[in-house]
PDB file of N, CA and C in Angstrom:
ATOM      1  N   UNK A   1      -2.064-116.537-113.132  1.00  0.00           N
ATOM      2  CA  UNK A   1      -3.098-116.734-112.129  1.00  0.00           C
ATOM      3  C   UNK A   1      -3.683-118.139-112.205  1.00  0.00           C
ATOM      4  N   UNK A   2      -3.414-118.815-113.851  1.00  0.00           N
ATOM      5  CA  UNK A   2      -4.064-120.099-113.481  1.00  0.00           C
ATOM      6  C   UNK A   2      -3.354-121.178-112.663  1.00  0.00           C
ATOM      7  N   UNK A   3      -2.139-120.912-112.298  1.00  0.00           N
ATOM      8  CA  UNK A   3      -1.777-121.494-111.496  1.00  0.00           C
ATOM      9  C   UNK A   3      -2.169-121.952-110.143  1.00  0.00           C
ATOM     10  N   UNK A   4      -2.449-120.696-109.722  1.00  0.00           N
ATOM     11  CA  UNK A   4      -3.312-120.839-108.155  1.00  0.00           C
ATOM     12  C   UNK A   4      -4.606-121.790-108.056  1.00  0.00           C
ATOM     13  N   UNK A   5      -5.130-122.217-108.973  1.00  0.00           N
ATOM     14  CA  UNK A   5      -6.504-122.540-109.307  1.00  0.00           C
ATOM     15  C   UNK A   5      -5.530-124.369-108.854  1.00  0.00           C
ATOM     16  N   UNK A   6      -6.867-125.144-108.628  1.00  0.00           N
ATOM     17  CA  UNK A   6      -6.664-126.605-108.811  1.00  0.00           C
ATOM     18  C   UNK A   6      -7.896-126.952-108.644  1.00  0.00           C
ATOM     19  N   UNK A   7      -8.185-128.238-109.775  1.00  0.00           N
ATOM     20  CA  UNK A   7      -9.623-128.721-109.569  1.00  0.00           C
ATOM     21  C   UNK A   7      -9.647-129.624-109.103  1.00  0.00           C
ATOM     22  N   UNK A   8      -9.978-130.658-107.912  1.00  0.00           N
ATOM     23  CA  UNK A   8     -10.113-131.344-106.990  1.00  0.00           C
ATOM     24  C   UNK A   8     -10.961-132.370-107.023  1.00  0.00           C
ATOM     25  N   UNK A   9     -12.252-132.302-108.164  1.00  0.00           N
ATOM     26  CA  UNK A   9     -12.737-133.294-108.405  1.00  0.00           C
ATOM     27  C   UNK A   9     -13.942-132.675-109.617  1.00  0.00           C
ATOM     28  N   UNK A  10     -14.706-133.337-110.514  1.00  0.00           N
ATOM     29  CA  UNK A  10     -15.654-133.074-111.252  1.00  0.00           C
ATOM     30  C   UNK A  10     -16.881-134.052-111.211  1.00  0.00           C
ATOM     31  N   UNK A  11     -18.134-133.663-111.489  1.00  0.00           N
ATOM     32  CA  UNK A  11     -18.904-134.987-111.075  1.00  0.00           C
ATOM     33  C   UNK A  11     -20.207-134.254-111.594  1.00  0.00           C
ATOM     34  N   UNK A  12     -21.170-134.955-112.237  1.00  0.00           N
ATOM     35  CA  UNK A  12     -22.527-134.557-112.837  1.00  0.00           C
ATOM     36  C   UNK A  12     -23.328-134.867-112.212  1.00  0.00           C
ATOM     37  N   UNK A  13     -24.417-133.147-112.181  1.00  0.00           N
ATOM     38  CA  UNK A  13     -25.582-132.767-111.398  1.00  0.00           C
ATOM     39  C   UNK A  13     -26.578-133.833-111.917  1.00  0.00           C
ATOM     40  N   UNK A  14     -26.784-134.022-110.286  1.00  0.00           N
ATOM     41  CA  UNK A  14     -28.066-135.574-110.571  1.00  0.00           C
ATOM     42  C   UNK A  14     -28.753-135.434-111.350  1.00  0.00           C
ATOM     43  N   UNK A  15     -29.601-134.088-111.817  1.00  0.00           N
ATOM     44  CA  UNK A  15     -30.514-134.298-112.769  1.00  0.00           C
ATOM     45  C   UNK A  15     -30.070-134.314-114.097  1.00  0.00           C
ATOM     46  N   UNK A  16     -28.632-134.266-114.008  1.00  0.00           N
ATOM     47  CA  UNK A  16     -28.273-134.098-115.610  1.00  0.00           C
ATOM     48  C   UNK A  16     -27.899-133.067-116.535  1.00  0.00           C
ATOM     49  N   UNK A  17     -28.114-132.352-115.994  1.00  0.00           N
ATOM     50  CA  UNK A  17     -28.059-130.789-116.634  1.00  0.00           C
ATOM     51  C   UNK A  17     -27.196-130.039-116.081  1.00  0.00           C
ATOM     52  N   UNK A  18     -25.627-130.842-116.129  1.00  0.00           N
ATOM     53  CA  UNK A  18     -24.246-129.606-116.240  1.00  0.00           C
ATOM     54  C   UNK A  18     -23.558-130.673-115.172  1.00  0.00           C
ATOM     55  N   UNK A  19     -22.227-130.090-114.928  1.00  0.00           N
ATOM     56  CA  UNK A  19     -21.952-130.954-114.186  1.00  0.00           C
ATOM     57  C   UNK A  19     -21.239-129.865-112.850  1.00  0.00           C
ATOM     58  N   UNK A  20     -20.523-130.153-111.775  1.00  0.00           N
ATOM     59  CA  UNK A  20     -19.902-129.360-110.684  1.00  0.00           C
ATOM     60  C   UNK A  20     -19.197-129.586-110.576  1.00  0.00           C
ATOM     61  N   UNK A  21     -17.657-128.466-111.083  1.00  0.00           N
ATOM     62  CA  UNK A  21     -16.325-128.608-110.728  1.00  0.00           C
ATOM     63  C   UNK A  21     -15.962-128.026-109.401  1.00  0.00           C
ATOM     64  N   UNK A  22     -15.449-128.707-108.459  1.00  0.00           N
ATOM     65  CA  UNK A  22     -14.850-128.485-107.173  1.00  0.00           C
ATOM     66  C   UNK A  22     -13.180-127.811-107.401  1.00  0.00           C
ATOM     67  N   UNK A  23     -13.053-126.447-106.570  1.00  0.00           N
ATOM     68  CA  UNK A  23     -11.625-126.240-107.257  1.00  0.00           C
ATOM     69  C   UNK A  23     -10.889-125.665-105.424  1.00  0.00           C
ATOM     70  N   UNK A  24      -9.484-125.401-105.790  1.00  0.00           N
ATOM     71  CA  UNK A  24      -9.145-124.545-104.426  1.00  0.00           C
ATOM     72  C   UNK A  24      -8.043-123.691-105.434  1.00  0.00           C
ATOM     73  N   UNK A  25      -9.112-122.243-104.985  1.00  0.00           N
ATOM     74  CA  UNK A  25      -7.673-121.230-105.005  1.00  0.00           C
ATOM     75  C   UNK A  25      -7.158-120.618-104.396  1.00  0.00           C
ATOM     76  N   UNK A  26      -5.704-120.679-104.637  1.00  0.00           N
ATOM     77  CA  UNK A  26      -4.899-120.496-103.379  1.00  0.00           C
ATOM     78  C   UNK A  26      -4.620-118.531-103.692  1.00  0.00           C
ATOM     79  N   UNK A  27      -4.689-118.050-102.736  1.00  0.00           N
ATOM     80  CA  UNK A  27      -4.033-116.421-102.819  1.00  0.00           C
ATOM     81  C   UNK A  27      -2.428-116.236-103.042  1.00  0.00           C
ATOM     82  N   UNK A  28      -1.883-115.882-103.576  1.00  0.00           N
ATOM     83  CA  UNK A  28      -0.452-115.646-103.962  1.00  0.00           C
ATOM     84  C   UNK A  28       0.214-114.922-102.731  1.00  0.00           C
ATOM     85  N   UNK A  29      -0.054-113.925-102.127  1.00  0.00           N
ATOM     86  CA  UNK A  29      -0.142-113.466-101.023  1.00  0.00           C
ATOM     87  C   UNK A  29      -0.186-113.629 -99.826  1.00  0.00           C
ATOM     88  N   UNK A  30      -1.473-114.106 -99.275  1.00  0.00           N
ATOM     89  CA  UNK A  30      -1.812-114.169 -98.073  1.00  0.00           C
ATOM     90  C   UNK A  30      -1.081-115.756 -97.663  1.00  0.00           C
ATOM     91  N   UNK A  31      -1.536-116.705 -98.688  1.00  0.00           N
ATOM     92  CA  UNK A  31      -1.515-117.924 -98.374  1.00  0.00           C
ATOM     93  C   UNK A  31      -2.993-118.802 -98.357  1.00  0.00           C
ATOM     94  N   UNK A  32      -3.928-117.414 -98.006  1.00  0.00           N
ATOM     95  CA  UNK A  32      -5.069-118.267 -97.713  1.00  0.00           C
ATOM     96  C   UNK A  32      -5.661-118.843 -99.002  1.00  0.00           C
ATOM     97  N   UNK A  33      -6.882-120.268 -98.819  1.00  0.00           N
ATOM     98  CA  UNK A  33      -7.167-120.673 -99.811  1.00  0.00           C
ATOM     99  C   UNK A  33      -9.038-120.497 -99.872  1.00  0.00           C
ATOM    100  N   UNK A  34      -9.293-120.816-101.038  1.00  0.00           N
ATOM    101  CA  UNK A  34     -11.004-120.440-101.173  1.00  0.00           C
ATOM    102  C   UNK A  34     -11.018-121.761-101.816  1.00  0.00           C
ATOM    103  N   UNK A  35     -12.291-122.728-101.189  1.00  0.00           N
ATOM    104  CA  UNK A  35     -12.550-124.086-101.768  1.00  0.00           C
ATOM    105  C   UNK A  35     -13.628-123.563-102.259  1.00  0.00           C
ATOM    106  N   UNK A  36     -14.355-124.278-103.189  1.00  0.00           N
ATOM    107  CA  UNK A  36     -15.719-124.373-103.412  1.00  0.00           C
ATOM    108  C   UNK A  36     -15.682-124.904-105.037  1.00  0.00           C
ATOM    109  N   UNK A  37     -16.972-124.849-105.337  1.00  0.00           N
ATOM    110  CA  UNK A  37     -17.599-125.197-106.818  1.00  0.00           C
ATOM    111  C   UNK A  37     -18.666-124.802-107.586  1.00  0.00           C
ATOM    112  N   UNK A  38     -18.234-124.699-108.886  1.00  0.00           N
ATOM    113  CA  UNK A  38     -19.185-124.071-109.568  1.00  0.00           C
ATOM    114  C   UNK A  38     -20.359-124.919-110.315  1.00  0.00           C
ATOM    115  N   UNK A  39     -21.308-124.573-110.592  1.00  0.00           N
ATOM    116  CA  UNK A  39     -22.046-125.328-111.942  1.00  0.00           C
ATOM    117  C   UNK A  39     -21.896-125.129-112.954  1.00  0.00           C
ATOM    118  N   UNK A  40     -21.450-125.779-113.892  1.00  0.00           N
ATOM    119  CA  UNK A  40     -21.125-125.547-115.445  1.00  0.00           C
ATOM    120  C   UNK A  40     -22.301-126.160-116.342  1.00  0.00           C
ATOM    121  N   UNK A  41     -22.815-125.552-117.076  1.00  0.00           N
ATOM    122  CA  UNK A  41     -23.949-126.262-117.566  1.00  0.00           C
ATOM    123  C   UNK A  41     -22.964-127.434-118.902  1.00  0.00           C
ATOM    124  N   UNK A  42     -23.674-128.479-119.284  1.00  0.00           N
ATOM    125  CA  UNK A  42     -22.971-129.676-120.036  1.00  0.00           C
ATOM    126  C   UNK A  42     -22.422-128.942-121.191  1.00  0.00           C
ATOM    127  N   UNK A  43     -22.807-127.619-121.872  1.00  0.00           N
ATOM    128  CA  UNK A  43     -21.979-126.967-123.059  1.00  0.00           C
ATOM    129  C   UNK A  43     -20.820-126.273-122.344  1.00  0.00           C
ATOM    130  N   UNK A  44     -21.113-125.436-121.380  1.00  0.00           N
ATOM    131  CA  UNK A  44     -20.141-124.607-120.858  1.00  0.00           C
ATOM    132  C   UNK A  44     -18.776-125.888-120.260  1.00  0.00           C
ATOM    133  N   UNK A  45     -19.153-126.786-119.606  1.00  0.00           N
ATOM    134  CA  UNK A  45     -17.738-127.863-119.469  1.00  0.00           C
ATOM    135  C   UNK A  45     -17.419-128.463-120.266  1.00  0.00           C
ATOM    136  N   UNK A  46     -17.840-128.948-121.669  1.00  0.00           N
ATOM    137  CA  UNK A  46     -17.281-129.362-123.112  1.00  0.00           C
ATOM    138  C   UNK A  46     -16.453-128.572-123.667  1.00  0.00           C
ATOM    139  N   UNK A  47     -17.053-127.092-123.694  1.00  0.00           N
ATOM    140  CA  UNK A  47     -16.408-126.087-124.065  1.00  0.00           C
ATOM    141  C   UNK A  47     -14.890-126.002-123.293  1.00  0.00           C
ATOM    142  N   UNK A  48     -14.862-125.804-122.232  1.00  0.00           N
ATOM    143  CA  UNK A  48     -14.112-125.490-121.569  1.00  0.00           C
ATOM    144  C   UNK A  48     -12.960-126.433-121.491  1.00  0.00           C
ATOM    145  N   UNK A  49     -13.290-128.580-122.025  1.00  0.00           N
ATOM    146  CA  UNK A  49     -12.346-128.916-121.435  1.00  0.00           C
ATOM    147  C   UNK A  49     -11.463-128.710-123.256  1.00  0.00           C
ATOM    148  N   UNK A  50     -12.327-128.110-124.043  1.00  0.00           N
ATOM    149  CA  UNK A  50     -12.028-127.953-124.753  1.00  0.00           C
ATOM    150  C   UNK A  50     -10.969-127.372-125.696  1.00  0.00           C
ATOM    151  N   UNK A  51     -11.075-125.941-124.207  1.00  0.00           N
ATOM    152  CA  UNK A  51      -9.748-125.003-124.505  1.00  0.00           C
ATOM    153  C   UNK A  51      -8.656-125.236-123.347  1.00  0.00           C
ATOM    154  N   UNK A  52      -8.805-126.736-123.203  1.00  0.00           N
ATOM    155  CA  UNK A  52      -7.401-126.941-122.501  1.00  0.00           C
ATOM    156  C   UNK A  52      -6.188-126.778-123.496  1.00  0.00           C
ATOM    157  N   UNK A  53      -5.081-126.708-122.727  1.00  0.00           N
ATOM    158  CA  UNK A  53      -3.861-126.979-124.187  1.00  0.00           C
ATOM    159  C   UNK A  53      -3.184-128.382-123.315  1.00  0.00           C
ATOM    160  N   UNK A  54      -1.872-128.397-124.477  1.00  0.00           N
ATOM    161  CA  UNK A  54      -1.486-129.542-123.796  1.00  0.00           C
ATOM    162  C   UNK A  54      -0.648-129.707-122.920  1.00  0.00           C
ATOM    163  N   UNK A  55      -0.171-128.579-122.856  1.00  0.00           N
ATOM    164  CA  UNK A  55       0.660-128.302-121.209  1.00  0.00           C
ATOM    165  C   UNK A  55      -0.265-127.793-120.114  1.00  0.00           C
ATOM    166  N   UNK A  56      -0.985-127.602-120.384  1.00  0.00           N
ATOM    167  CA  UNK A  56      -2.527-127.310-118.866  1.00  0.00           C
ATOM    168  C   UNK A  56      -3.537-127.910-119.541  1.00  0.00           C
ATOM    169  N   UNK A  57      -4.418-129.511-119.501  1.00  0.00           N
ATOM    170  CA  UNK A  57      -5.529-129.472-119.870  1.00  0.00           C
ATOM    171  C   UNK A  57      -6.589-129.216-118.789  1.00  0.00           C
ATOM    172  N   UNK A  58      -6.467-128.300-117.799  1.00  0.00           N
ATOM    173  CA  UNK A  58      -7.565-128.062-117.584  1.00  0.00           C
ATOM    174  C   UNK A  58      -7.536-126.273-117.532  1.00  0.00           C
ATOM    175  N   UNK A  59      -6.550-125.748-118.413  1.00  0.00           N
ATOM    176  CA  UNK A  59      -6.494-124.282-118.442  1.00  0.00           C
ATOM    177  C   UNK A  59      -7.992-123.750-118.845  1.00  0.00           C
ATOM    178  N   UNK A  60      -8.608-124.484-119.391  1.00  0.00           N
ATOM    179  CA  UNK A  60      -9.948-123.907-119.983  1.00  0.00           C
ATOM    180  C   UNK A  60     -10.827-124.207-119.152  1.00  0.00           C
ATOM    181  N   UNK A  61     -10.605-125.268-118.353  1.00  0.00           N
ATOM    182  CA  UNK A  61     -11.750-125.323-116.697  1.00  0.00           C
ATOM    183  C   UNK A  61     -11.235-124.288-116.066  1.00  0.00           C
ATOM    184  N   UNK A  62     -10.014-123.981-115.266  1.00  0.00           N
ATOM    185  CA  UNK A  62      -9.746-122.373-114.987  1.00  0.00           C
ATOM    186  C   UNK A  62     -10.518-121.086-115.310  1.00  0.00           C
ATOM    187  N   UNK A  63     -10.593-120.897-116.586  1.00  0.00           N
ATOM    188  CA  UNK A  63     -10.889-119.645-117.153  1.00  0.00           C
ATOM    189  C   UNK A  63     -12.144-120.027-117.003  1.00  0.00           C
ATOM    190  N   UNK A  64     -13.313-120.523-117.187  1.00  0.00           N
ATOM    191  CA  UNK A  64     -14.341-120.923-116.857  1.00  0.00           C
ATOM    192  C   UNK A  64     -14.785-120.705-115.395  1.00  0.00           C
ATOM    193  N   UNK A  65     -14.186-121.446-114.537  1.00  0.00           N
ATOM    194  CA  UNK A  65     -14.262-121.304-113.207  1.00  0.00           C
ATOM    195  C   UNK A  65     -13.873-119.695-113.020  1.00  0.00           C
ATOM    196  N   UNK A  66     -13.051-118.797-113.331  1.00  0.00           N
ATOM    197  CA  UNK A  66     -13.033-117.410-113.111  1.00  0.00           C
ATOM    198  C   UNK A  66     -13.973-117.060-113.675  1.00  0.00           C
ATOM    199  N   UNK A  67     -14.435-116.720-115.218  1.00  0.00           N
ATOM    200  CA  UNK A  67     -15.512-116.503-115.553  1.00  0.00           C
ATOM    201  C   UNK A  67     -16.475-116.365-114.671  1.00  0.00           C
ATOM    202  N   UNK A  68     -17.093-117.952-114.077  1.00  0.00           N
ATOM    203  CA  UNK A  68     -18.775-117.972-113.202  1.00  0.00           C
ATOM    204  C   UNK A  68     -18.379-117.772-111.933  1.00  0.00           C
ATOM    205  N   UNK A  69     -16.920-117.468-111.198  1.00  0.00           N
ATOM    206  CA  UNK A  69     -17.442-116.464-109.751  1.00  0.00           C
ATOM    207  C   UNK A  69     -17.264-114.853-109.982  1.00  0.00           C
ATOM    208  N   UNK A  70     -16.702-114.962-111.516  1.00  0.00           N
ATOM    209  CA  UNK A  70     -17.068-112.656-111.385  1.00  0.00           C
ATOM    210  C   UNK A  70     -18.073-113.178-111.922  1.00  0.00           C
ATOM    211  N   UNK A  71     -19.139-113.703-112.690  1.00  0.00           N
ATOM    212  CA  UNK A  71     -20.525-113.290-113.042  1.00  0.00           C
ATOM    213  C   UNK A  71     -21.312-113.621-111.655  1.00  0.00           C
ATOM    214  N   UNK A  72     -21.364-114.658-110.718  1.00  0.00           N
ATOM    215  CA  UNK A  72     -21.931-114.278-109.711  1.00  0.00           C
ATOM    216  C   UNK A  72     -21.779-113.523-108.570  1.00  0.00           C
ATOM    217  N   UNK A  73     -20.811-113.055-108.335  1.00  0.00           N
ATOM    218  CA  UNK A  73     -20.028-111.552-107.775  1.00  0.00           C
ATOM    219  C   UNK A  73     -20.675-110.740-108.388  1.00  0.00           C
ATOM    220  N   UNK A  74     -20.919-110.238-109.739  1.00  0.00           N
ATOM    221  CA  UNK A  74     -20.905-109.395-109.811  1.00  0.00           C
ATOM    222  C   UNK A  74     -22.306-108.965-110.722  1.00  0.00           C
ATOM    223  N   UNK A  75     -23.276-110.361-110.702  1.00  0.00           N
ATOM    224  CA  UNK A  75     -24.779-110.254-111.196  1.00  0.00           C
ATOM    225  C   UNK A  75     -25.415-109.782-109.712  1.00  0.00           C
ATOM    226  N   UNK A  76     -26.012-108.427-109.483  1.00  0.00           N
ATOM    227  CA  UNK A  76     -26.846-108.504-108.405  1.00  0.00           C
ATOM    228  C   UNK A  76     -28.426-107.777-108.539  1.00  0.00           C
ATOM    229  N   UNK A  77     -28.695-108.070-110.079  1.00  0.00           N
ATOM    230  CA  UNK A  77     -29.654-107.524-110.972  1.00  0.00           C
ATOM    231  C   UNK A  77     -30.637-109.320-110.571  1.00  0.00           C
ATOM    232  N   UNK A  78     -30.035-110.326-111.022  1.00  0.00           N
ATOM    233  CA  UNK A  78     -30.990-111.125-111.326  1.00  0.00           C
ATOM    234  C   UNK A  78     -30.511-112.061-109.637  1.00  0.00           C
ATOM    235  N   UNK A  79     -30.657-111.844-108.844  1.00  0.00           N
ATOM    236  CA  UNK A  79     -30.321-112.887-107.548  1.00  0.00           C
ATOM    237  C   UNK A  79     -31.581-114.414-107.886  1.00  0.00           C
ATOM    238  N   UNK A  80     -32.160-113.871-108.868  1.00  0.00           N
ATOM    239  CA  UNK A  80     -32.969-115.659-108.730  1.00  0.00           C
ATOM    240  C   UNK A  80     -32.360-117.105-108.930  1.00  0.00           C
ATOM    241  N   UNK A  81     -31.194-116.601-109.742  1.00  0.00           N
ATOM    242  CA  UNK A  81     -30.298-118.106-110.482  1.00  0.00           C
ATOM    243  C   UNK A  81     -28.817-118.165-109.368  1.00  0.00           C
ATOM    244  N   UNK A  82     -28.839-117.358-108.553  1.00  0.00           N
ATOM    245  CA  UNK A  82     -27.895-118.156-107.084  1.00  0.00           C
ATOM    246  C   UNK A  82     -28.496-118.876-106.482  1.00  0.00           C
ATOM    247  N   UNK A  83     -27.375-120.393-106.287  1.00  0.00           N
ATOM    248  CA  UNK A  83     -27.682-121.077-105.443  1.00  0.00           C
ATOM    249  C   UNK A  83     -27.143-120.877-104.355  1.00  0.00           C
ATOM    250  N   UNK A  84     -27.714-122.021-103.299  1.00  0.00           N
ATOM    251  CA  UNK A  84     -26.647-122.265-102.262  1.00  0.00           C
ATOM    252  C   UNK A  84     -25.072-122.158-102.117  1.00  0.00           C
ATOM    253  N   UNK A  85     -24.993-123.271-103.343  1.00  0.00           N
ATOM    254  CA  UNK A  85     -23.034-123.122-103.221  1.00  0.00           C
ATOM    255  C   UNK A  85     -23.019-121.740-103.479  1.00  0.00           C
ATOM    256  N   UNK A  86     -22.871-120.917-104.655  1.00  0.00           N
ATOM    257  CA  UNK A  86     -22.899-120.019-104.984  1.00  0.00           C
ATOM    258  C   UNK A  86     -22.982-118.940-104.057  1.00  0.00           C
ATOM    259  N   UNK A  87     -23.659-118.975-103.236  1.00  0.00           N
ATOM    260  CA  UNK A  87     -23.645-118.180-102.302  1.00  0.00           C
ATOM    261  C   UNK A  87     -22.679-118.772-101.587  1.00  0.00           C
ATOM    262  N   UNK A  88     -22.269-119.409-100.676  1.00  0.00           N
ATOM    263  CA  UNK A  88     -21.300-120.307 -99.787  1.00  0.00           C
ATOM    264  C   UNK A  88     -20.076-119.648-100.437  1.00  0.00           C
ATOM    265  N   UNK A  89     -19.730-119.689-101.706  1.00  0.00           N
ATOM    266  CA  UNK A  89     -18.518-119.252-102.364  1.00  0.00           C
ATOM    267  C   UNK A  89     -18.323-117.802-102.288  1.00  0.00           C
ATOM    268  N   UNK A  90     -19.628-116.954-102.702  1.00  0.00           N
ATOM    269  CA  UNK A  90     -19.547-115.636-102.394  1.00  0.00           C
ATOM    270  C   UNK A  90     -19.159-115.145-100.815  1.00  0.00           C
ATOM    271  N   UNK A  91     -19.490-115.860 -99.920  1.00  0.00           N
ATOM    272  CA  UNK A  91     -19.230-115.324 -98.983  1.00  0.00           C
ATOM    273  C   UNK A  91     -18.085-115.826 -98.226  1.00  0.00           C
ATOM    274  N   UNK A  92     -16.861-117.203 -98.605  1.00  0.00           N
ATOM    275  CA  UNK A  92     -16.188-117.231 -98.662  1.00  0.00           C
ATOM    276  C   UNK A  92     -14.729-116.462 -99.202  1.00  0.00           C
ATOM    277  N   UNK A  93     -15.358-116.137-100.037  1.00  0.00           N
ATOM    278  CA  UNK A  93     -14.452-114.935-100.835  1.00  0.00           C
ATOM    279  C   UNK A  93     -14.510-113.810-100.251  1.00  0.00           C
ATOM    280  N   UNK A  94     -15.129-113.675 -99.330  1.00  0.00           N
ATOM    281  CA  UNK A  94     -15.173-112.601 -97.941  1.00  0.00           C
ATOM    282  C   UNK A  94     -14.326-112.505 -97.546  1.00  0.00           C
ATOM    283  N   UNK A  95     -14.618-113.808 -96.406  1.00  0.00           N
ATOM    284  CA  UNK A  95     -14.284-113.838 -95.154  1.00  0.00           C
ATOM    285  C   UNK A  95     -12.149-114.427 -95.938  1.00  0.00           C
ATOM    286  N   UNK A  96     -12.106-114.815 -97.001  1.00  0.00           N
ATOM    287  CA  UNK A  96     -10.451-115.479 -97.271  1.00  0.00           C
ATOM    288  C   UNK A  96      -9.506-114.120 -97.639  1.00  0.00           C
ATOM    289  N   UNK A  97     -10.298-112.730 -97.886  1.00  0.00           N
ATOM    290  CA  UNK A  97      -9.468-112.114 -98.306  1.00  0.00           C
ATOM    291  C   UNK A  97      -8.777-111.307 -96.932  1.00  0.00           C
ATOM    292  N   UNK A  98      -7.452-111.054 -97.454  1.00  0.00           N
ATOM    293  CA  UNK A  98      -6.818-110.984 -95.792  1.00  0.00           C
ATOM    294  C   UNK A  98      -7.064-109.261 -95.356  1.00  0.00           C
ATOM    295  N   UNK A  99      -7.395-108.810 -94.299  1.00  0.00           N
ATOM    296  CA  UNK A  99      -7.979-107.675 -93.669  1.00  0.00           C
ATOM    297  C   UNK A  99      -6.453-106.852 -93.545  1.00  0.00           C
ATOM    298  N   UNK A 100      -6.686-105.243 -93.599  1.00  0.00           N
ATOM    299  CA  UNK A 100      -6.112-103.991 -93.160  1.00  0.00           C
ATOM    300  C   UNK A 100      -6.579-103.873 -91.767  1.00  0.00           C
ATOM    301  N   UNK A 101      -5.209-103.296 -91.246  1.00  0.00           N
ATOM    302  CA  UNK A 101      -5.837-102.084 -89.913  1.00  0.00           C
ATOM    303  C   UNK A 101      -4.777-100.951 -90.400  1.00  0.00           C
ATOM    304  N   UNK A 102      -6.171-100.162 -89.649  1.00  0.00           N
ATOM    305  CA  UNK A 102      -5.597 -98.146 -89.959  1.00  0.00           C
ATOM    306  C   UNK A 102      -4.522 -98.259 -88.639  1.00  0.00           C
ATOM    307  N   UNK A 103      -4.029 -97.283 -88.778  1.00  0.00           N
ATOM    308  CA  UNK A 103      -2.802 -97.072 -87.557  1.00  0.00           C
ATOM    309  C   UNK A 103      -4.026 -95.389 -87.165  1.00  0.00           C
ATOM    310  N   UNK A 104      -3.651 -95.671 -85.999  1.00  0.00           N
ATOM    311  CA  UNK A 104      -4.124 -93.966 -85.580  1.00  0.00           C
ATOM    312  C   UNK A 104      -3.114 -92.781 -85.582  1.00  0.00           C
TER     313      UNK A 104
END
């Protein structure tokens, strides 16, 4: 699955505190793709570029980036710490997954 993933650019939150990886993942399936980005706070992206290896160094930005869209998917106890993107991404992940019809 980390294949589908690509990170597109990285760049630190103006105030300093984490930085925002931009990624696109592509569906294996459909074709369709989901852009967006997460916030990584400055431990969580050290960490992460951390557990790159050396045939994927950014396998550990991957797993990271999966990590923080199932925790915001699937936090709906604390909605105070979604942002904007965050939301933008959640509801992208909507509208990219590809639709059924019933037959009558």
């Amino acid at each position: 699955m980390n294949s589908n993933y690509y990170v597109s650019k990285t760049e630190p939150v103006r105030n300093g505190d984490g930085t925002n990886v931009y990624f696109t993942f592509s569906y294996p399936d459909s074709n369709s793709q989901l852009n967006g980005n997460v916030k990584l706070t400055n431990q969580e992206y050290i960490d992460a570029l951390k557990n790159g290896t050396a045939d994927d160094m950014y396998s550990g930005l991957y797993k990271a980036i999966k990590a923080k869209i199932i925790g915001i998917n699937t936090d709906s106890t604390d909605s105070t710490t979604m942002t904007a993107n965050t939301t933008a991404t959640a509801a992208a992940t909507t509208t990219a997954t590809p639709s059924t019809t019933q037959e009558a």
